[in-house]
PDB file of N, CA and C in Angstrom:
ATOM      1  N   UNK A   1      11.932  -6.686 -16.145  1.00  0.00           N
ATOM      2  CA  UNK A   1      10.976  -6.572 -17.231  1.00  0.00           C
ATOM      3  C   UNK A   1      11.527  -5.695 -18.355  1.00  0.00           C
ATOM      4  N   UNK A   2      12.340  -4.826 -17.896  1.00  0.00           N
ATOM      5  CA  UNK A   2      12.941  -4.260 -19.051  1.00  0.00           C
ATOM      6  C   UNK A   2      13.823  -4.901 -20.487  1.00  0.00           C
ATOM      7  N   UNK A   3      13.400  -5.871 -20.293  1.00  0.00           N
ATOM      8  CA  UNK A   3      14.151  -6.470 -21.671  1.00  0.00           C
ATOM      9  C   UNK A   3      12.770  -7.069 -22.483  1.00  0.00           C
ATOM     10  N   UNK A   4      11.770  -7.241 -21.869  1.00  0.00           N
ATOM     11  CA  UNK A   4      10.324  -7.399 -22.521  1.00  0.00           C
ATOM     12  C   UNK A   4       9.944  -6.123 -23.360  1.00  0.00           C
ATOM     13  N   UNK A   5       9.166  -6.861 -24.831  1.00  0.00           N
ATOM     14  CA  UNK A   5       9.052  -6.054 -25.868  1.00  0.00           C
ATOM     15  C   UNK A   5       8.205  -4.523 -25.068  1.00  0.00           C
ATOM     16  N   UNK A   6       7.926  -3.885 -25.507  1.00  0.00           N
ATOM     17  CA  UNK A   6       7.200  -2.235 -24.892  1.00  0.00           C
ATOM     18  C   UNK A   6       5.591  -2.790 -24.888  1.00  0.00           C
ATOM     19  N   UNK A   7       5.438  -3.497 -25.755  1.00  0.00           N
ATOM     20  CA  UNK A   7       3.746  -3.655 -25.857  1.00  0.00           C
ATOM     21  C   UNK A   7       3.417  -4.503 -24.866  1.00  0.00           C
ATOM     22  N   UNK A   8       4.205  -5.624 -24.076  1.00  0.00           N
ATOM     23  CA  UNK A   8       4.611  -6.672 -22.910  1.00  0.00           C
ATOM     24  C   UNK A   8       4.431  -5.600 -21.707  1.00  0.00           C
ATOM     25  N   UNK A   9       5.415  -4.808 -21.712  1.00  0.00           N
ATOM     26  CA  UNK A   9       5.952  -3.895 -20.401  1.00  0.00           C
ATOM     27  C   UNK A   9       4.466  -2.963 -20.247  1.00  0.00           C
ATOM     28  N   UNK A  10       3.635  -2.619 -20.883  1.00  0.00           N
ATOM     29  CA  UNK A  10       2.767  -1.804 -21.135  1.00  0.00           C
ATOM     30  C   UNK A  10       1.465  -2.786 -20.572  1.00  0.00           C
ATOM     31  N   UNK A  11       1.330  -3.594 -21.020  1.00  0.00           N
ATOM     32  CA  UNK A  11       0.174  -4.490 -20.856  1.00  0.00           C
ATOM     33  C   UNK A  11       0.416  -5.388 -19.008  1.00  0.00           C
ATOM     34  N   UNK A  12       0.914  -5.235 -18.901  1.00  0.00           N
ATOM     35  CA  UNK A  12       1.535  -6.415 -17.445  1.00  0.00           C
ATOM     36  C   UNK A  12       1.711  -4.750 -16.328  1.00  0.00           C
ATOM     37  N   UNK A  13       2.442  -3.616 -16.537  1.00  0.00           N
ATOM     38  CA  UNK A  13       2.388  -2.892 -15.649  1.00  0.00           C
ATOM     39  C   UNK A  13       0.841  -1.998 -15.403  1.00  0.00           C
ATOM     40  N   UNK A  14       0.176  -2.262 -16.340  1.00  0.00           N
ATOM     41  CA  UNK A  14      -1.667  -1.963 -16.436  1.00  0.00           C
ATOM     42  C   UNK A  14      -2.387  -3.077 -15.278  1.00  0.00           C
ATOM     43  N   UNK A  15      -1.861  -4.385 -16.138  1.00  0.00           N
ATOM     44  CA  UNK A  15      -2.690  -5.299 -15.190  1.00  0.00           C
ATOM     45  C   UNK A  15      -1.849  -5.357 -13.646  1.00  0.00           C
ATOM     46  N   UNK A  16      -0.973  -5.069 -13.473  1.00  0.00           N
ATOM     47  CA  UNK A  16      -0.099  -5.386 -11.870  1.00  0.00           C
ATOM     48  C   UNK A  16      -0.996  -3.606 -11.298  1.00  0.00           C
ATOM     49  N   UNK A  17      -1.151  -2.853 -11.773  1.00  0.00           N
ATOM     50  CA  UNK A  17      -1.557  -1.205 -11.599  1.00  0.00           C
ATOM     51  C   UNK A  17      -3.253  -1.497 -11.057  1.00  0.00           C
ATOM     52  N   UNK A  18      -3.993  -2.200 -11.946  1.00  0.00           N
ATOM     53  CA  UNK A  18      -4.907  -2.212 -11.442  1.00  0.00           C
ATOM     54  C   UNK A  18      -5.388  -3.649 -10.656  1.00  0.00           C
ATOM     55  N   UNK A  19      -4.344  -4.406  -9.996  1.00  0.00           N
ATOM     56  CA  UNK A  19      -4.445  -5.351  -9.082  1.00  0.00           C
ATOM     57  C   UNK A  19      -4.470  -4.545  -7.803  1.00  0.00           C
ATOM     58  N   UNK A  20      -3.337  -3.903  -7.607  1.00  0.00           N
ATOM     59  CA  UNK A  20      -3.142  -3.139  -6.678  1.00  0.00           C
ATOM     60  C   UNK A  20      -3.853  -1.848  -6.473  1.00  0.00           C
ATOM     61  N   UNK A  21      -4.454  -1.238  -7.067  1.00  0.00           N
ATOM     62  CA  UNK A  21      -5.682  -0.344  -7.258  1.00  0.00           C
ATOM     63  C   UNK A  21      -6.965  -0.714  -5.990  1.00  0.00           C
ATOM     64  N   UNK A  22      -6.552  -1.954  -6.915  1.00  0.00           N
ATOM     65  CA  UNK A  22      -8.038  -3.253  -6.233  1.00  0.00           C
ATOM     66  C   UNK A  22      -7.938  -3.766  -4.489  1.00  0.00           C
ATOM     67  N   UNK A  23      -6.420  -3.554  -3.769  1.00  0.00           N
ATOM     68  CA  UNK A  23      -5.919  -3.822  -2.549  1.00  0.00           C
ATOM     69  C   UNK A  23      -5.815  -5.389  -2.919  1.00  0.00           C
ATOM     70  N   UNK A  24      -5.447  -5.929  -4.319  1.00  0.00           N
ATOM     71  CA  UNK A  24      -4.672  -6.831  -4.131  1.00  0.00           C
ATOM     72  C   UNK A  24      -3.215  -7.294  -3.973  1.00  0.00           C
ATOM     73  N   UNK A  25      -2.945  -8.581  -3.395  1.00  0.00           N
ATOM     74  CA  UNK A  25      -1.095  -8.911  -3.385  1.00  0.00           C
ATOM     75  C   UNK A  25      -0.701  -9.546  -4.611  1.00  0.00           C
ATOM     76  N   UNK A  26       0.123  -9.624  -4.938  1.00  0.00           N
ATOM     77  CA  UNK A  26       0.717 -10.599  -5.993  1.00  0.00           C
ATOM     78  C   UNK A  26       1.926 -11.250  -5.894  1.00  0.00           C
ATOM     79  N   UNK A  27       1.567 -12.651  -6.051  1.00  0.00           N
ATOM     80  CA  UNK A  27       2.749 -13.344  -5.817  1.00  0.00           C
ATOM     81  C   UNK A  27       3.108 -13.537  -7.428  1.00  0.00           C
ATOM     82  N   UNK A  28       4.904 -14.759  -7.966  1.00  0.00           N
ATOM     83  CA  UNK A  28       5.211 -14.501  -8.961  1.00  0.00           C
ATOM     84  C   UNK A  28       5.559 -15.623  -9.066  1.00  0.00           C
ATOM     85  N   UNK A  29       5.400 -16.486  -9.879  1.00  0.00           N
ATOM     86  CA  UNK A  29       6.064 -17.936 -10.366  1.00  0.00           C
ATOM     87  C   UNK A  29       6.879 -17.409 -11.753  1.00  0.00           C
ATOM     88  N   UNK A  30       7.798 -17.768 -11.634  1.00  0.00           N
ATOM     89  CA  UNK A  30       8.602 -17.540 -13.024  1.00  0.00           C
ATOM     90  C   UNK A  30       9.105 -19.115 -13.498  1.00  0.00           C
ATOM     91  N   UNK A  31       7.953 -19.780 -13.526  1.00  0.00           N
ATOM     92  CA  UNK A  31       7.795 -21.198 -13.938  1.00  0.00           C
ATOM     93  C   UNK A  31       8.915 -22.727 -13.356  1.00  0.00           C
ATOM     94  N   UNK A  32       9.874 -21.887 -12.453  1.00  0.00           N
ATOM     95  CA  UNK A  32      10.545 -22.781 -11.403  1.00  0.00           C
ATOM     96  C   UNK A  32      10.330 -22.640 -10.296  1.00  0.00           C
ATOM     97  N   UNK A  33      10.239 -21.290  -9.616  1.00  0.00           N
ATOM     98  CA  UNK A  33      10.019 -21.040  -8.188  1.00  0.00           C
ATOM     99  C   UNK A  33       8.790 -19.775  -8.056  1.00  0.00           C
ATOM    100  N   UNK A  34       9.284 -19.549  -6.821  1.00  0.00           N
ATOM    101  CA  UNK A  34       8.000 -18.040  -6.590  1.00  0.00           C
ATOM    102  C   UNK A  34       8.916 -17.328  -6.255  1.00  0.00           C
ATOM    103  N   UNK A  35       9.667 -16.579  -6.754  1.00  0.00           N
ATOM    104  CA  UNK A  35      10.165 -15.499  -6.759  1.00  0.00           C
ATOM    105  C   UNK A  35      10.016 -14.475  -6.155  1.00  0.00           C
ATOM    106  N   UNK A  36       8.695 -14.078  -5.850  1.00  0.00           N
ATOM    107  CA  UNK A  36       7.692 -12.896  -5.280  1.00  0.00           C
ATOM    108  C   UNK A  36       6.523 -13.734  -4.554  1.00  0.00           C
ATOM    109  N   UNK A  37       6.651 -13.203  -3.349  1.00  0.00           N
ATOM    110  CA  UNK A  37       5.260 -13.965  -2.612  1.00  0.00           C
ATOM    111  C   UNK A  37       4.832 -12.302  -2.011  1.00  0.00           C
ATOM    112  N   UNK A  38       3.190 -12.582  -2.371  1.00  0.00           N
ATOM    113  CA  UNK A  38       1.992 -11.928  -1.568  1.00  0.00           C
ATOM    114  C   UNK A  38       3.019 -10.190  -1.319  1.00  0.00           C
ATOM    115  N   UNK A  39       3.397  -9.909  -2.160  1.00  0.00           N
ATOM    116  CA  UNK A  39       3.793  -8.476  -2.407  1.00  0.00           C
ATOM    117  C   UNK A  39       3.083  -7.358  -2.890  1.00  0.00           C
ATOM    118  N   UNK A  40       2.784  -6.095  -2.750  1.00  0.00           N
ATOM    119  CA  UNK A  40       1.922  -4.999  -3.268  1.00  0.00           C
ATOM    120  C   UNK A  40       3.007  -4.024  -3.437  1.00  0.00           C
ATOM    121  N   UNK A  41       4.376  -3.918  -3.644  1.00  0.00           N
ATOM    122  CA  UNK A  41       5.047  -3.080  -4.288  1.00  0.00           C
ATOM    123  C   UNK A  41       5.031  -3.100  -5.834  1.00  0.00           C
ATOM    124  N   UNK A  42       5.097  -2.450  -6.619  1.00  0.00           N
ATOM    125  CA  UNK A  42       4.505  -2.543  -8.389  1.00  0.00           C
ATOM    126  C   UNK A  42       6.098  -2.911  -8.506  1.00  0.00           C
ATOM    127  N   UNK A  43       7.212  -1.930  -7.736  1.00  0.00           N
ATOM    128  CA  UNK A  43       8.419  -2.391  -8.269  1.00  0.00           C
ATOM    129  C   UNK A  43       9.027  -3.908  -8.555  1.00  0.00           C
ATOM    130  N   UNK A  44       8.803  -4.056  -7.313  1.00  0.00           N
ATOM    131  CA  UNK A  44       9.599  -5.728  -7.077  1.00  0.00           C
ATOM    132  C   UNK A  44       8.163  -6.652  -7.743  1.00  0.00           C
ATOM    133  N   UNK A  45       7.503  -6.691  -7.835  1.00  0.00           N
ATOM    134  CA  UNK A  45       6.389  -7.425  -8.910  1.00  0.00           C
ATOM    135  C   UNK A  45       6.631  -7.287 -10.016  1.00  0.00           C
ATOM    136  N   UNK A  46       7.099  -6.261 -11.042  1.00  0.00           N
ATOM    137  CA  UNK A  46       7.309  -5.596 -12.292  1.00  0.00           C
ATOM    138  C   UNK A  46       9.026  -6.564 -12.372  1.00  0.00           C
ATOM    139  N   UNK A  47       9.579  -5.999 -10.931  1.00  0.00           N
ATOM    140  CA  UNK A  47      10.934  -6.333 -11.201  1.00  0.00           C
ATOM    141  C   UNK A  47      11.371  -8.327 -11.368  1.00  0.00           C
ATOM    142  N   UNK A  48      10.254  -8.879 -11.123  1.00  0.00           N
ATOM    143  CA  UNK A  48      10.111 -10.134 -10.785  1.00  0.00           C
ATOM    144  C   UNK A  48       9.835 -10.987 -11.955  1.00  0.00           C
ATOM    145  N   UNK A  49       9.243  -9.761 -12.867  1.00  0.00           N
ATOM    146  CA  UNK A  49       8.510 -11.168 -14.179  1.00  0.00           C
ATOM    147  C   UNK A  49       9.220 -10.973 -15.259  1.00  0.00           C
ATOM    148  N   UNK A  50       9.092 -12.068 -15.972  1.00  0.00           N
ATOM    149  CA  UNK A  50      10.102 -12.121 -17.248  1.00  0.00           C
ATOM    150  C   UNK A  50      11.448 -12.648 -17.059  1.00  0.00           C
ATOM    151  N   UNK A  51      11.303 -13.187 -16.100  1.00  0.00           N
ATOM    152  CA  UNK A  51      12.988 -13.624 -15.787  1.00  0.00           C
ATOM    153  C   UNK A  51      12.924 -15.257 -16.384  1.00  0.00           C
ATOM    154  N   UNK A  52      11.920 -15.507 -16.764  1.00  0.00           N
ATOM    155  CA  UNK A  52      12.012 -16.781 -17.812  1.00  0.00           C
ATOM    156  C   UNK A  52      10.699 -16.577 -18.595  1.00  0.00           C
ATOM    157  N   UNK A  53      10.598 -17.639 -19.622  1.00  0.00           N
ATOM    158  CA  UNK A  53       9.733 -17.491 -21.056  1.00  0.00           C
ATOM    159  C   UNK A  53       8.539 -17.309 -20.142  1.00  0.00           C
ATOM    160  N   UNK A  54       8.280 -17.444 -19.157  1.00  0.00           N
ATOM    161  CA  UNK A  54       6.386 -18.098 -18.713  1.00  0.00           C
ATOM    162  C   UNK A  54       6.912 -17.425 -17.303  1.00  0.00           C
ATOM    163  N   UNK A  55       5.600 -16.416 -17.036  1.00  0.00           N
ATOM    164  CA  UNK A  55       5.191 -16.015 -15.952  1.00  0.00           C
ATOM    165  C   UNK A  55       3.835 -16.198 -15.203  1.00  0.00           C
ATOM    166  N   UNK A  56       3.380 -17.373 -14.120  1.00  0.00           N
ATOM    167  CA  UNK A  56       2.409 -16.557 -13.369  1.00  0.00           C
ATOM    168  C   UNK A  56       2.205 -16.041 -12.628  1.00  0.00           C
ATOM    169  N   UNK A  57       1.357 -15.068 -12.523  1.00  0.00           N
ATOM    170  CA  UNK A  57       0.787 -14.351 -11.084  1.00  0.00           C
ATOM    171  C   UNK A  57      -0.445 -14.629 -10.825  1.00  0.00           C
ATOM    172  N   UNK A  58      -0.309 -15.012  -9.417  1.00  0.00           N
ATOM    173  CA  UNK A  58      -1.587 -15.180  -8.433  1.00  0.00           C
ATOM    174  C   UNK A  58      -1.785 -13.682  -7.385  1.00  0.00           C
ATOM    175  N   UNK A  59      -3.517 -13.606  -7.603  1.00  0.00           N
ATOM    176  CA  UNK A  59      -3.570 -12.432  -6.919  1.00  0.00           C
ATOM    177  C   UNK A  59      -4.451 -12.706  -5.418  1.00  0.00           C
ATOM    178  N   UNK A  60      -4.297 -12.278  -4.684  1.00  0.00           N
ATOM    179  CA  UNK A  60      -4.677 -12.690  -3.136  1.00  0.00           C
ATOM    180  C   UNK A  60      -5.526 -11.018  -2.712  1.00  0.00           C
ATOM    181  N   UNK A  61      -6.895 -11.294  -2.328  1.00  0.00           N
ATOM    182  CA  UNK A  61      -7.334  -9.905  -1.745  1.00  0.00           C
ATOM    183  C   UNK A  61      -6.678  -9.570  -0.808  1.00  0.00           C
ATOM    184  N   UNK A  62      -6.193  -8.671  -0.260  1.00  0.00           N
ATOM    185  CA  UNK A  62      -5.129  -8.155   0.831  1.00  0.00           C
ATOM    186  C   UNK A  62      -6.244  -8.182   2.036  1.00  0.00           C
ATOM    187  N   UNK A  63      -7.650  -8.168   2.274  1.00  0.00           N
ATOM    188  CA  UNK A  63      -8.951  -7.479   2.878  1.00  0.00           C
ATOM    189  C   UNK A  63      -9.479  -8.743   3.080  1.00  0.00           C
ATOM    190  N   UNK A  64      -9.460  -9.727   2.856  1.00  0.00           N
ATOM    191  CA  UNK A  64     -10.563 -10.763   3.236  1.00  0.00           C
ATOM    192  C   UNK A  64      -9.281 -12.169   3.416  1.00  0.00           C
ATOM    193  N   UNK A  65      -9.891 -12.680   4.109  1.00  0.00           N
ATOM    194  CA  UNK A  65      -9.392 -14.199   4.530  1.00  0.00           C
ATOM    195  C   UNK A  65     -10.053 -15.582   4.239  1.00  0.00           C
ATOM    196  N   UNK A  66      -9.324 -16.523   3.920  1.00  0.00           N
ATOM    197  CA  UNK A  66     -10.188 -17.510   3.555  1.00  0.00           C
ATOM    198  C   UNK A  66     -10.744 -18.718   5.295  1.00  0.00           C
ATOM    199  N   UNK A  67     -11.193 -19.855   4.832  1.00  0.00           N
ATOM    200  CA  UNK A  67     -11.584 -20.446   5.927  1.00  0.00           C
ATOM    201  C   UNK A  67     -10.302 -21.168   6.548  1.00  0.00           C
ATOM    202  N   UNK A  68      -8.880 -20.796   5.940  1.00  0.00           N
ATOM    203  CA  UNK A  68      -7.704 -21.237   6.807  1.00  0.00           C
ATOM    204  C   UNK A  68      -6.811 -20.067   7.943  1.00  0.00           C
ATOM    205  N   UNK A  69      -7.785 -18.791   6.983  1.00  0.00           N
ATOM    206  CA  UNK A  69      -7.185 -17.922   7.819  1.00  0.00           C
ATOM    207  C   UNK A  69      -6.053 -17.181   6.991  1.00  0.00           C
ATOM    208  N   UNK A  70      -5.481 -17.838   5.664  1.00  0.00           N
ATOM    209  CA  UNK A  70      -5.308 -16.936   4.634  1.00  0.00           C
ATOM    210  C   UNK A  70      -5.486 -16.456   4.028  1.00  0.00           C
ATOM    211  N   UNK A  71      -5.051 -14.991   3.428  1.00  0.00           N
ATOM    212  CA  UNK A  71      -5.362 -14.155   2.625  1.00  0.00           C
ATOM    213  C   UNK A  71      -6.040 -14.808   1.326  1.00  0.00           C
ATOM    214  N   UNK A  72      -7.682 -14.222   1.383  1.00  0.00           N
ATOM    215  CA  UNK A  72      -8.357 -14.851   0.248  1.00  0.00           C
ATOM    216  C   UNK A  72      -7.488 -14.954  -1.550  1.00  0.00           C
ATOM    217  N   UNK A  73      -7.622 -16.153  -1.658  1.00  0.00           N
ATOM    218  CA  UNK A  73      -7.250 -16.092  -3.241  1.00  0.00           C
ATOM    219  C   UNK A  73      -8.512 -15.808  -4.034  1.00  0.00           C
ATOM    220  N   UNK A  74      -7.881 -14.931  -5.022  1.00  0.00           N
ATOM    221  CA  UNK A  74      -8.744 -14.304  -5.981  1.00  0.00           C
ATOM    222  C   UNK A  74      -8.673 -15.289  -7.512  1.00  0.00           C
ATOM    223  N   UNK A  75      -7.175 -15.110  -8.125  1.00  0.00           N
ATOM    224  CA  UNK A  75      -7.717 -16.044  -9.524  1.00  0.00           C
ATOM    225  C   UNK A  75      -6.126 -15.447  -9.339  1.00  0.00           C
ATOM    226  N   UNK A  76      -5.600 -16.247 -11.160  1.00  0.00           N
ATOM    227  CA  UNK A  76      -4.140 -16.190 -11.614  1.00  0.00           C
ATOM    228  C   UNK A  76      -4.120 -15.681 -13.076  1.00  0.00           C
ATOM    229  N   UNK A  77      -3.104 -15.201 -13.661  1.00  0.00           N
ATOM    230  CA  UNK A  77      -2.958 -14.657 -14.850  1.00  0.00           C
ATOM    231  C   UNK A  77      -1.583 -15.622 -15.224  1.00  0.00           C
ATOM    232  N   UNK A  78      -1.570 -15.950 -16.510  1.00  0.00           N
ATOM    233  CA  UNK A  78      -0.450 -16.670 -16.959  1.00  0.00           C
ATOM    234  C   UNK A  78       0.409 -16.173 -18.161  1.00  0.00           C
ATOM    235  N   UNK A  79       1.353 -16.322 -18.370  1.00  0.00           N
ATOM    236  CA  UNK A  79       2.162 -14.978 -19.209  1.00  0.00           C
ATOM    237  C   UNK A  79       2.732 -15.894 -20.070  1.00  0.00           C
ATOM    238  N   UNK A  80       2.746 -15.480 -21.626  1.00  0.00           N
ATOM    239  CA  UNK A  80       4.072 -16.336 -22.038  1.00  0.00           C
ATOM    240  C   UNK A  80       4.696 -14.888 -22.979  1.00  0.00           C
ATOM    241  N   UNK A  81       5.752 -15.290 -22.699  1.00  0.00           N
ATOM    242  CA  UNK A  81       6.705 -13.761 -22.821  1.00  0.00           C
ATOM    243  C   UNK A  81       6.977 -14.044 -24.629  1.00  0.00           C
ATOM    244  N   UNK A  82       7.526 -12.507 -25.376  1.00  0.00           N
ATOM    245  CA  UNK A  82       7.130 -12.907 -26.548  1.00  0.00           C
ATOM    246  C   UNK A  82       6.115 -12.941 -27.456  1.00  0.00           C
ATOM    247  N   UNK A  83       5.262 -13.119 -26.698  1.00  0.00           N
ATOM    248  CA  UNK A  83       3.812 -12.770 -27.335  1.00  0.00           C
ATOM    249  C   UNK A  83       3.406 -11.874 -27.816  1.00  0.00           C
ATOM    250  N   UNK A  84       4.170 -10.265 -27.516  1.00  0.00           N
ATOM    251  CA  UNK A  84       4.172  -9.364 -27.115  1.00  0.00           C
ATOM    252  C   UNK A  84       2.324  -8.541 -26.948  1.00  0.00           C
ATOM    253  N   UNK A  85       1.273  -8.062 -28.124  1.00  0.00           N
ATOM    254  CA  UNK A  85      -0.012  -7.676 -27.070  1.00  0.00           C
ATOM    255  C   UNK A  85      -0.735  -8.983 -26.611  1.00  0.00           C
ATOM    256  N   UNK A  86      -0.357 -10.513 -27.289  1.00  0.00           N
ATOM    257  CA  UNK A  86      -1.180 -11.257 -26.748  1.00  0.00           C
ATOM    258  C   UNK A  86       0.030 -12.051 -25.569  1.00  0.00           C
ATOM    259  N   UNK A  87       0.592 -10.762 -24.692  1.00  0.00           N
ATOM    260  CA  UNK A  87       1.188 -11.527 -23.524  1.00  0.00           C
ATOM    261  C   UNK A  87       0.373 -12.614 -22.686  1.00  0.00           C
ATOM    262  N   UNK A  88      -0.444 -12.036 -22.031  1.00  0.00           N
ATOM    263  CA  UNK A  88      -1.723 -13.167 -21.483  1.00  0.00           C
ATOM    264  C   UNK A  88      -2.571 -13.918 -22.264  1.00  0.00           C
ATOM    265  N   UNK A  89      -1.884 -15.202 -21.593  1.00  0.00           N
ATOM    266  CA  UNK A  89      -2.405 -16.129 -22.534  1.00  0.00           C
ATOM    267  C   UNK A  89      -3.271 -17.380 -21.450  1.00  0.00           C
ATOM    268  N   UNK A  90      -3.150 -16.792 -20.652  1.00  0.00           N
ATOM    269  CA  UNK A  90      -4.875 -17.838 -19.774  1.00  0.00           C
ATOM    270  C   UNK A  90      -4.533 -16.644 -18.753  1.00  0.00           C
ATOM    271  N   UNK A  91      -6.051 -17.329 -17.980  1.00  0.00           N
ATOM    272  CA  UNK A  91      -6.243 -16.825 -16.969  1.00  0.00           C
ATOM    273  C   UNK A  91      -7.549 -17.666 -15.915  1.00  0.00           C
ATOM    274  N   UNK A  92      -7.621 -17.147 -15.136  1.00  0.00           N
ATOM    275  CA  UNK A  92      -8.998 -17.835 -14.240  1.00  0.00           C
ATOM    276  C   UNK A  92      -9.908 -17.126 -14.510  1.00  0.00           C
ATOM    277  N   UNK A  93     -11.355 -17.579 -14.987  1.00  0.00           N
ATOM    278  CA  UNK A  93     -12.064 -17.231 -15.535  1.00  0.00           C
ATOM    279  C   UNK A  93     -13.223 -16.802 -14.727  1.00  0.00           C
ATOM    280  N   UNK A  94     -13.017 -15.609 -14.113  1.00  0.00           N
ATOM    281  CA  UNK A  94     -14.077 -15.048 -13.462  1.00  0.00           C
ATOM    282  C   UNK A  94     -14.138 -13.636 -13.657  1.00  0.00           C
ATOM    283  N   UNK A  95     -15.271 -12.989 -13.278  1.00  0.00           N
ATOM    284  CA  UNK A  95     -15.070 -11.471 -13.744  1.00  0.00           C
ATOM    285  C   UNK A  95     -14.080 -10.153 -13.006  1.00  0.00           C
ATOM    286  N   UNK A  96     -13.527 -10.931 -11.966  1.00  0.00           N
ATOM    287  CA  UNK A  96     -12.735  -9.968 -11.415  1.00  0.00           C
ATOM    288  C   UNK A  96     -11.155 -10.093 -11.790  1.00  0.00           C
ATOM    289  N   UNK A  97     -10.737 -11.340 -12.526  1.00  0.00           N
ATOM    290  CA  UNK A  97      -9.623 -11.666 -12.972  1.00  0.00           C
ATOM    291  C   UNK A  97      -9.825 -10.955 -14.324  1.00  0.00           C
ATOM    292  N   UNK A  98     -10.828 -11.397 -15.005  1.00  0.00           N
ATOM    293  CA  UNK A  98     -11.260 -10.949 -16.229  1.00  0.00           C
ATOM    294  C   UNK A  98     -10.956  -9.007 -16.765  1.00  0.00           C
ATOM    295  N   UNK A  99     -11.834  -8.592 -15.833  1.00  0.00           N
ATOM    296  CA  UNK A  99     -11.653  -7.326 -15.823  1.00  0.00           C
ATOM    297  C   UNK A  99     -10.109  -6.597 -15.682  1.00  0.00           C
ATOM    298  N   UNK A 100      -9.075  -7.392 -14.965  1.00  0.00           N
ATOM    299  CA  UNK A 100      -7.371  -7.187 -14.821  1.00  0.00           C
ATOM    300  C   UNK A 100      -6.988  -7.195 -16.533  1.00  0.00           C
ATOM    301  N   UNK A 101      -7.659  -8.074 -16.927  1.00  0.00           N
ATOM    302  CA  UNK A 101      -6.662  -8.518 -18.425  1.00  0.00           C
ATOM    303  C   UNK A 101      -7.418  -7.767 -19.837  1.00  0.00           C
ATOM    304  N   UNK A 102      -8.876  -7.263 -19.104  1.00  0.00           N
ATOM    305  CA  UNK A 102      -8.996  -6.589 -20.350  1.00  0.00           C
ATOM    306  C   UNK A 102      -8.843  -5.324 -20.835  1.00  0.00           C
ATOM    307  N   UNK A 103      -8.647  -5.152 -22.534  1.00  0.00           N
ATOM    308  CA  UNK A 103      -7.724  -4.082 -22.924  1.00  0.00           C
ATOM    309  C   UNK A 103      -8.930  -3.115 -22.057  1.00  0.00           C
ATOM    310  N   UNK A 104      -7.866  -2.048 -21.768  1.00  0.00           N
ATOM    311  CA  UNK A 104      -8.287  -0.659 -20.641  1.00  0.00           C
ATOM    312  C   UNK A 104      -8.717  -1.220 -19.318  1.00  0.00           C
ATOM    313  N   UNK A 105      -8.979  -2.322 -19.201  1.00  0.00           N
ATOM    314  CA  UNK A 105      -9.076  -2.788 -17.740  1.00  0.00           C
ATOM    315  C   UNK A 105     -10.461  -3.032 -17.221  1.00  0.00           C
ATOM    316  N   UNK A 106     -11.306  -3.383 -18.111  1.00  0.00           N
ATOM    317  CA  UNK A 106     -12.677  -3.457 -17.815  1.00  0.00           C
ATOM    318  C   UNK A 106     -13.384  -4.583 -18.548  1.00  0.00           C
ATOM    319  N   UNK A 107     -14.129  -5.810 -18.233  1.00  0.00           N
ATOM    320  CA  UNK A 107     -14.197  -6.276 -18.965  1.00  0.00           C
ATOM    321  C   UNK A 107     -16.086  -6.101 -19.874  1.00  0.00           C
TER     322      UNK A 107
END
């Protein structure tokens, strides 16, 4: 991530800060593969995005399970790099995804 503009690096280590706050995982699509699966280190998540124009992350509650027996999915954030404060540029539209992406973290 260190080659992402400061207002990028600032906005994405807020929202990955308060995923994990939350006891969520985050996995990482860097728009070919997943790079990062179901991880809660900030490093290797931080260290994972930006490695191409478009990042998403999916966040998984670490605490609840779904009816397969995997870690509940929560919602996704979608990145297009460049943007720099309007890095996030969709997301899943519910209030707990919502609240990740908004400015100070609340929606």
């Amino acid at each position: 991530m260190q080659h992402l503009p400061s207002d990028e690096r600032r906005i994405i280590k807020g929202l990955v800060s308060r995923a994990l706050g939350r006891g969520y995982v985050v996995s990482v699509n860097d728009g070919e593969e997943w790079s990062l699966v179901r991880s809660s280190s900030s490093s290797a998540i931080c260290a994972s995005i930006g490695l191409t124009d478009t990042t998403t992350l999916v966040f998984r509650d670490g605490a609840r399970r779904d009816d397969a027996g995997r870690l509940a999915r929560v919602g996704s954030v979608f990145l297009v790099h460049g943007n720099g404060d309007e890095v996030v540029c969709d997301c899943t539209d519910i209030p707990e995804i919502l609240s990740l992406v908004a400015p100070g973290g609340v929606a």
